[in-house]
N, C-alpha and C. Protein backbone atom coordinates (compact mmCIF):
# COMPACT_ATOMS: atom_id res chain seq x y z
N UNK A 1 157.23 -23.28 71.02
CA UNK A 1 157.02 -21.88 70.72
C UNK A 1 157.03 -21.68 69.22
N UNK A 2 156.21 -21.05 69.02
CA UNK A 2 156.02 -20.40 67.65
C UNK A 2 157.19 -19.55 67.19
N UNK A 3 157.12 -19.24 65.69
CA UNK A 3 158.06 -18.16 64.89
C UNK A 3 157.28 -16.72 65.29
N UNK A 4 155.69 -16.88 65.18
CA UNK A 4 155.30 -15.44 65.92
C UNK A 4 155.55 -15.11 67.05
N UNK A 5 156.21 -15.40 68.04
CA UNK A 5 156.41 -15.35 69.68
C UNK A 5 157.38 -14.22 69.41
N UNK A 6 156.96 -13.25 69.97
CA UNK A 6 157.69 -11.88 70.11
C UNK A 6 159.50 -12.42 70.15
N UNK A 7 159.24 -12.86 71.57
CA UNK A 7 161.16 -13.30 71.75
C UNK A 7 161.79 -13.91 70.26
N UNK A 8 161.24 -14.28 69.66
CA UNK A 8 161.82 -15.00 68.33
C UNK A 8 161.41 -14.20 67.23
N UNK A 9 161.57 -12.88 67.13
CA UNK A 9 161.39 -12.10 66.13
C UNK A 9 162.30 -11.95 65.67
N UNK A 10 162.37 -11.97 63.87
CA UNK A 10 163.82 -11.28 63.36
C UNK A 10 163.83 -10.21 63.48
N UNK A 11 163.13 -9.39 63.61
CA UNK A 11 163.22 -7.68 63.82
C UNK A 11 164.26 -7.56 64.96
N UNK A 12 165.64 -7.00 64.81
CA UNK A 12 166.62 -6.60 65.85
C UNK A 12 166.13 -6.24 66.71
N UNK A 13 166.27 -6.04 68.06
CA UNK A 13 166.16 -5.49 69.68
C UNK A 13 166.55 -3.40 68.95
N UNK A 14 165.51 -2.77 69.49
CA UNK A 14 165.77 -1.74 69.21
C UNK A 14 166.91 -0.87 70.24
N UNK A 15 167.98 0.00 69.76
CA UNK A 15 168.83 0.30 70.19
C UNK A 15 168.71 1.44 71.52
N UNK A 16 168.67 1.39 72.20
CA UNK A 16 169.09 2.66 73.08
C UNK A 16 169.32 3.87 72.39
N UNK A 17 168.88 5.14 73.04
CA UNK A 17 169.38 6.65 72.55
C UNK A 17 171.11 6.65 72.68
N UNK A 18 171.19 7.29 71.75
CA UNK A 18 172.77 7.44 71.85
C UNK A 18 173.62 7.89 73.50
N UNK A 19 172.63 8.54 73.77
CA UNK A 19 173.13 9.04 75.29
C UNK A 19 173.20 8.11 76.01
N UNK A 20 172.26 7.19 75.85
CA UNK A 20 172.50 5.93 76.99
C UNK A 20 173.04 5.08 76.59
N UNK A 21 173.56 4.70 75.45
CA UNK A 21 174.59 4.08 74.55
C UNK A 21 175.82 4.89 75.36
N UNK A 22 175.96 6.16 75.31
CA UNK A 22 177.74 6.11 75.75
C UNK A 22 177.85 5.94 77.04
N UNK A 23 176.56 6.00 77.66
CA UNK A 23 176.57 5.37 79.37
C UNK A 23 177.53 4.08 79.54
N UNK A 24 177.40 3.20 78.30
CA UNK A 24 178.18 1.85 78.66
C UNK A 24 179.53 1.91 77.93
N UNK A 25 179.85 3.20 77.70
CA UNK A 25 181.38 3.54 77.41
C UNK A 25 181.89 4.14 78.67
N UNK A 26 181.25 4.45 79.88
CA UNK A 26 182.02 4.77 80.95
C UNK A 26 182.07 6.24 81.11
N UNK A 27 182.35 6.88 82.11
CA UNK A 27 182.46 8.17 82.35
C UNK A 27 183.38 8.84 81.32
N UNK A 28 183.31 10.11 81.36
CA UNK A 28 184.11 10.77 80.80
C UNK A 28 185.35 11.09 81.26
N UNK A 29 186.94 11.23 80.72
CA UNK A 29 187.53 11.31 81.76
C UNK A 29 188.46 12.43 82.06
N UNK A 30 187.40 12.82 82.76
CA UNK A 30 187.92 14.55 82.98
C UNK A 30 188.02 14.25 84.77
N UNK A 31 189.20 15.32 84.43
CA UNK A 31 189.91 15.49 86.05
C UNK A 31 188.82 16.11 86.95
N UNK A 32 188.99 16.41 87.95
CA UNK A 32 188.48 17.24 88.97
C UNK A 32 188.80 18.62 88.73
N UNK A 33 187.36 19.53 88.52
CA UNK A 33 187.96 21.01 87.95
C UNK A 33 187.92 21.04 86.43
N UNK A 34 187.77 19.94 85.71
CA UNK A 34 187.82 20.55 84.46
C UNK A 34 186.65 20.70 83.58
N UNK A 35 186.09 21.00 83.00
CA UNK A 35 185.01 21.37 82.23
C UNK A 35 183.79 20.77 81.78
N UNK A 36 182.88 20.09 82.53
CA UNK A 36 182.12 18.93 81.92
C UNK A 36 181.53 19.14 80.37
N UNK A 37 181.08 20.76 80.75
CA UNK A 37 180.11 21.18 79.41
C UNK A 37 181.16 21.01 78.35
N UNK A 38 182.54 21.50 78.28
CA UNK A 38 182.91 21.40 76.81
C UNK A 38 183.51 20.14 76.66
N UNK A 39 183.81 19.45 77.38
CA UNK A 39 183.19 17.81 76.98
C UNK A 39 182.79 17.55 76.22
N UNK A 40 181.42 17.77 76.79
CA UNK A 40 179.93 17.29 76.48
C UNK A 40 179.95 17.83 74.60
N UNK A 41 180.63 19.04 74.93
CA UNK A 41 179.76 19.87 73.41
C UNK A 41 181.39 19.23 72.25
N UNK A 42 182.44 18.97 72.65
CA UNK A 42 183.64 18.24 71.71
C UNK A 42 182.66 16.91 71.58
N UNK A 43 182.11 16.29 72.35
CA UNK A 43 181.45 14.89 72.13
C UNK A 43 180.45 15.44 70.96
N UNK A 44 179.80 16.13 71.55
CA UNK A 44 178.66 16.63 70.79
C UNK A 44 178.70 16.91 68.76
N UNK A 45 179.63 17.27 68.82
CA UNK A 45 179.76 18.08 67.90
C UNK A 45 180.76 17.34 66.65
N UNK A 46 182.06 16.49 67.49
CA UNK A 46 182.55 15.15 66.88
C UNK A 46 181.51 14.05 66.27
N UNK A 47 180.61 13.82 67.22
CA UNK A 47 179.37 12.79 66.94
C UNK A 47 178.78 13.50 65.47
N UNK A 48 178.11 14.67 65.98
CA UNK A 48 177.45 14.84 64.95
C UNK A 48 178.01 14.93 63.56
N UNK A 49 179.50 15.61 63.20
CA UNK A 49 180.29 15.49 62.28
C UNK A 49 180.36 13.86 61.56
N UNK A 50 180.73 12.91 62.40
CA UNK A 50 180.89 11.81 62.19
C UNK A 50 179.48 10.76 62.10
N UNK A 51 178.26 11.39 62.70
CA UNK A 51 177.36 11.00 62.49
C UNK A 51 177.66 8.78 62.52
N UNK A 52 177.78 8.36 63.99
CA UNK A 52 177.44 7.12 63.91
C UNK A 52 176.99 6.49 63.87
N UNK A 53 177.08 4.99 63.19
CA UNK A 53 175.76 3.90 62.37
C UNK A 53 175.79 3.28 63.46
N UNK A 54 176.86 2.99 63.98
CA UNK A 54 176.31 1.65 64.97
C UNK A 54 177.08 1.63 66.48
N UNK A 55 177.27 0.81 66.86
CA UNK A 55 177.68 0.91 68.31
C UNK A 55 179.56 1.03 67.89
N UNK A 56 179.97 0.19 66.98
CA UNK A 56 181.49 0.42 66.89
C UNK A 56 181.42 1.72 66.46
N UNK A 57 180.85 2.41 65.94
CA UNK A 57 181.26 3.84 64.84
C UNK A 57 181.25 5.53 66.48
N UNK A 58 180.34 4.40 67.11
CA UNK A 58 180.17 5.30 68.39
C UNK A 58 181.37 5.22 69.31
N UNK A 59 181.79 3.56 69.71
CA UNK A 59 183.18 4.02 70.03
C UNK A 59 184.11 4.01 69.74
N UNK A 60 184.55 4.39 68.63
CA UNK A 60 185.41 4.81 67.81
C UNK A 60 185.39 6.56 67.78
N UNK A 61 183.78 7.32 67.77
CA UNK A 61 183.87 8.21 68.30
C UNK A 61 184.19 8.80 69.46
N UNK A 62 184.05 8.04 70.67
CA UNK A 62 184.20 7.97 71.72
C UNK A 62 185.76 8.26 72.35
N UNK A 63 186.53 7.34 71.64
CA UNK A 63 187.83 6.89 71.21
C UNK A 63 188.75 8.36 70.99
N UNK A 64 187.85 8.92 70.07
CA UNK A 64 189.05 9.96 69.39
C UNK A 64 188.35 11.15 70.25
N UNK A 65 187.01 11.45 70.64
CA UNK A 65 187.13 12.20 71.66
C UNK A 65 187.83 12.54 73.25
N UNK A 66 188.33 11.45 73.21
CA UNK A 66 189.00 10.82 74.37
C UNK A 66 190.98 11.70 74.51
N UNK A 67 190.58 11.18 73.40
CA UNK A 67 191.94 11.35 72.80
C UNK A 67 192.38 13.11 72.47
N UNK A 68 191.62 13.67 71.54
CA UNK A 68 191.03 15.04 71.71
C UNK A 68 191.30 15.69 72.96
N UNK A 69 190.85 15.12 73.66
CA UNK A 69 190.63 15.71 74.99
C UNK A 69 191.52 15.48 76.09
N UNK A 70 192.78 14.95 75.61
CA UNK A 70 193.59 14.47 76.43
C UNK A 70 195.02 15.26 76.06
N UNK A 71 194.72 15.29 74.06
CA UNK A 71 195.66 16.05 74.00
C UNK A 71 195.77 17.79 74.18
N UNK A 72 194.55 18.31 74.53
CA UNK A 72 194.54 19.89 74.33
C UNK A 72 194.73 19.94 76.31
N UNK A 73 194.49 18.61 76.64
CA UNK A 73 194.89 18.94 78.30
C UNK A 73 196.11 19.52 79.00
N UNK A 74 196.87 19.53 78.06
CA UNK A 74 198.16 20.04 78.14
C UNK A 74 198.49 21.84 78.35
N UNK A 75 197.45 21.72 77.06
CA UNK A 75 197.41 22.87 76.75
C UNK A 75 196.73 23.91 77.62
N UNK A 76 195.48 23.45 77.67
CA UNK A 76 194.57 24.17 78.87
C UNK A 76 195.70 24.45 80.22
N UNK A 77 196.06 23.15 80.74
CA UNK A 77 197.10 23.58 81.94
C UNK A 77 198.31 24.39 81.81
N UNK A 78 198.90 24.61 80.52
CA UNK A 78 199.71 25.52 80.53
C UNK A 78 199.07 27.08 80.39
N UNK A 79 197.83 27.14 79.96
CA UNK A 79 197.74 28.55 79.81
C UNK A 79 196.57 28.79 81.18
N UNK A 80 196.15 28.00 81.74
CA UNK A 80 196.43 28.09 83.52
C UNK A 80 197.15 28.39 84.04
N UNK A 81 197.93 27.92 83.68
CA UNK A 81 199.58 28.45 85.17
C UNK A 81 200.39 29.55 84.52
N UNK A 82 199.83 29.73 83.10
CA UNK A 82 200.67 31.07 82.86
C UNK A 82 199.87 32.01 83.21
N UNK A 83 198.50 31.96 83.19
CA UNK A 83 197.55 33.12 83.78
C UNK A 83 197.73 32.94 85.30
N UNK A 84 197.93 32.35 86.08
CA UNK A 84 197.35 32.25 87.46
C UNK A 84 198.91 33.06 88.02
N UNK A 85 200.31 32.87 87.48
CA UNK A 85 201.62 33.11 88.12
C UNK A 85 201.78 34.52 86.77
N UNK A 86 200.93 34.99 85.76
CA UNK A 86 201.63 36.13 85.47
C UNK A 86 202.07 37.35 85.98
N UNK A 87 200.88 37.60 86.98
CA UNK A 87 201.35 38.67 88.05
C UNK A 87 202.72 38.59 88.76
N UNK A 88 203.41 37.48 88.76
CA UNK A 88 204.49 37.11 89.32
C UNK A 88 205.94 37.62 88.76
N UNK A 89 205.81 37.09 87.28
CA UNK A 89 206.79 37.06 86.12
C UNK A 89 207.67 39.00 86.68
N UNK A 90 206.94 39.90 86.38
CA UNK A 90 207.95 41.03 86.16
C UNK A 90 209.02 41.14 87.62
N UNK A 91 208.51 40.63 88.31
CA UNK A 91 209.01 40.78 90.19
C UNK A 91 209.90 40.02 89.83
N UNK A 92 209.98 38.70 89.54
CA UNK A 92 211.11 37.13 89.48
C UNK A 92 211.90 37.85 88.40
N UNK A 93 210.98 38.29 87.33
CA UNK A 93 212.32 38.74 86.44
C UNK A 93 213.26 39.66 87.16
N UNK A 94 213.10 41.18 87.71
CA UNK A 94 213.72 41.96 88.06
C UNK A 94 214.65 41.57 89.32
N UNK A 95 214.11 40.11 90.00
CA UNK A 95 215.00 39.30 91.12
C UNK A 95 216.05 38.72 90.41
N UNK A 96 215.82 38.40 89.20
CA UNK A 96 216.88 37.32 88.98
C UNK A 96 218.00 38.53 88.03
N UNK A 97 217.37 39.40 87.26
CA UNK A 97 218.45 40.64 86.60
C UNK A 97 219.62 41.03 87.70
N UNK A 98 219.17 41.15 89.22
CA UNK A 98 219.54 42.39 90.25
C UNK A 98 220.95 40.52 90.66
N UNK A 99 220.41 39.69 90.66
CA UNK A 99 221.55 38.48 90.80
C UNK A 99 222.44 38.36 89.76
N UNK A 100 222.20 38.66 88.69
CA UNK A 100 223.47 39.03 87.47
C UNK A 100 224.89 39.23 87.86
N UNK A 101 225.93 38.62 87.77
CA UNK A 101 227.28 39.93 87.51
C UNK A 101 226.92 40.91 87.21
N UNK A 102 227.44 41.82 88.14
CA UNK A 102 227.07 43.39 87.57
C UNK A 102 226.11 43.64 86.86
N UNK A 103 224.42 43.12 87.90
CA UNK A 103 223.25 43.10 87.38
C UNK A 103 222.22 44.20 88.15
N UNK A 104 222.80 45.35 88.45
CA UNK A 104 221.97 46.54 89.19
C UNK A 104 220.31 46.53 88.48
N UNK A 105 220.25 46.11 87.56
CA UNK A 105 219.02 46.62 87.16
C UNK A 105 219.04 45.66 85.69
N UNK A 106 217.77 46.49 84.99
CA UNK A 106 217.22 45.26 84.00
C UNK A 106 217.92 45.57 82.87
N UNK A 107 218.02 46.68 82.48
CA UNK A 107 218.92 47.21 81.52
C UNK A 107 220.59 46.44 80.92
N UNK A 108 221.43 46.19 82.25
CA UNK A 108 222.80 45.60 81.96
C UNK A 108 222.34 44.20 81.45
N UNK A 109 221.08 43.53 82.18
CA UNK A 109 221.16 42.03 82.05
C UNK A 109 220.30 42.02 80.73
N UNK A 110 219.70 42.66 80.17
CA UNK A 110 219.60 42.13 78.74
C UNK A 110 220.50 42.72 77.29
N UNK A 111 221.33 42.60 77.86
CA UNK A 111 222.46 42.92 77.27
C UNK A 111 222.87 44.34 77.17
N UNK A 112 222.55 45.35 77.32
CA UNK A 112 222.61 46.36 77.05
C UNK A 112 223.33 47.15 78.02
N UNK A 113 224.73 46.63 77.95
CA UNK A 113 225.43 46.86 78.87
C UNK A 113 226.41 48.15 79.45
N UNK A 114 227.05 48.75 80.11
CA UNK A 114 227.50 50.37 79.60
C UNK A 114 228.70 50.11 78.85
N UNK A 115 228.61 51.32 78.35
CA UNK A 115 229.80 51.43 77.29
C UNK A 115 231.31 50.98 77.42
N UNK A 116 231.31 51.55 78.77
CA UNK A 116 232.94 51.66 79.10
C UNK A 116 233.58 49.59 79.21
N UNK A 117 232.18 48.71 79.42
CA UNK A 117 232.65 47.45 79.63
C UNK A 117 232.87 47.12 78.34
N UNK A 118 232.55 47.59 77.53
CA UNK A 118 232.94 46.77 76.17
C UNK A 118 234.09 48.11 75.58
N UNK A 119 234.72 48.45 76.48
CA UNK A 119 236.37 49.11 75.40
C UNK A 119 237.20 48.29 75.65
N UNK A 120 238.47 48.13 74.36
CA UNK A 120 238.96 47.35 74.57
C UNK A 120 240.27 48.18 75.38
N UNK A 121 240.69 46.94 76.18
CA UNK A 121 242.22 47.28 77.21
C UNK A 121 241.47 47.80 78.55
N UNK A 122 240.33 47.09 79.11
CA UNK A 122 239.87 47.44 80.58
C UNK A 122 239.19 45.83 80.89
């Protein structure tokens, strides 16, 4: 075989689109229920910031989107369950005031207690 024979070209193998490049980084790894699109657009938008040269620079982007996205997961689920149980909060509160020592109502249990308990010699 010749040096002209296509297979023996020094010209590199041309690369894949970036999209099908992170195909062989594996799914994304988002739970069930959680957001594909803003994923997609933290990937999106990390990439483009960081703008990668080559396949390491991609997962390395990959990497810290990962990561990104793992740490605000926290977050998202807490302000889930504080929206989904807020309707709850004033009822549990006023359950747990009325269980107080001498907790008739909401008033004694946040301190604001009647007068006559705080004289002294009773």
């Amino acid at each position: 075989m010749s040096n002209t024979d296509p297979e023996f070209s020094s010209k590199p193998a041309a690369l894949p689109e970036p999209a099908a490049r992170l195909v062989l980084l594996g799914p994304a790894p988002l739970f069930e229920g959680e957001d594909t699109a803003a994923y997609d657009e933290l990937l999106a938008r990390i990439s483009g910031a960081v703008k990668p040269a080559d396949i390491f620079e991609e997962i390395w982007v990959r990497d810290i989107v990962d990561l990104v996205w793992g740490a605000l997961r926290p977050r998202r689920l807490k302000a889930n369950l504080m929206t989904a149980t807020a309707y709850r909060g004033p009822e549990r509160f006023e359950a747990a005031c009325r269980r107080l020592p001498g907790g008739g109502g909401t008033r004694q249990s946040l301190g604001r207690a009647r007068p006559e308990r705080h004289q002294a010699g009773r």
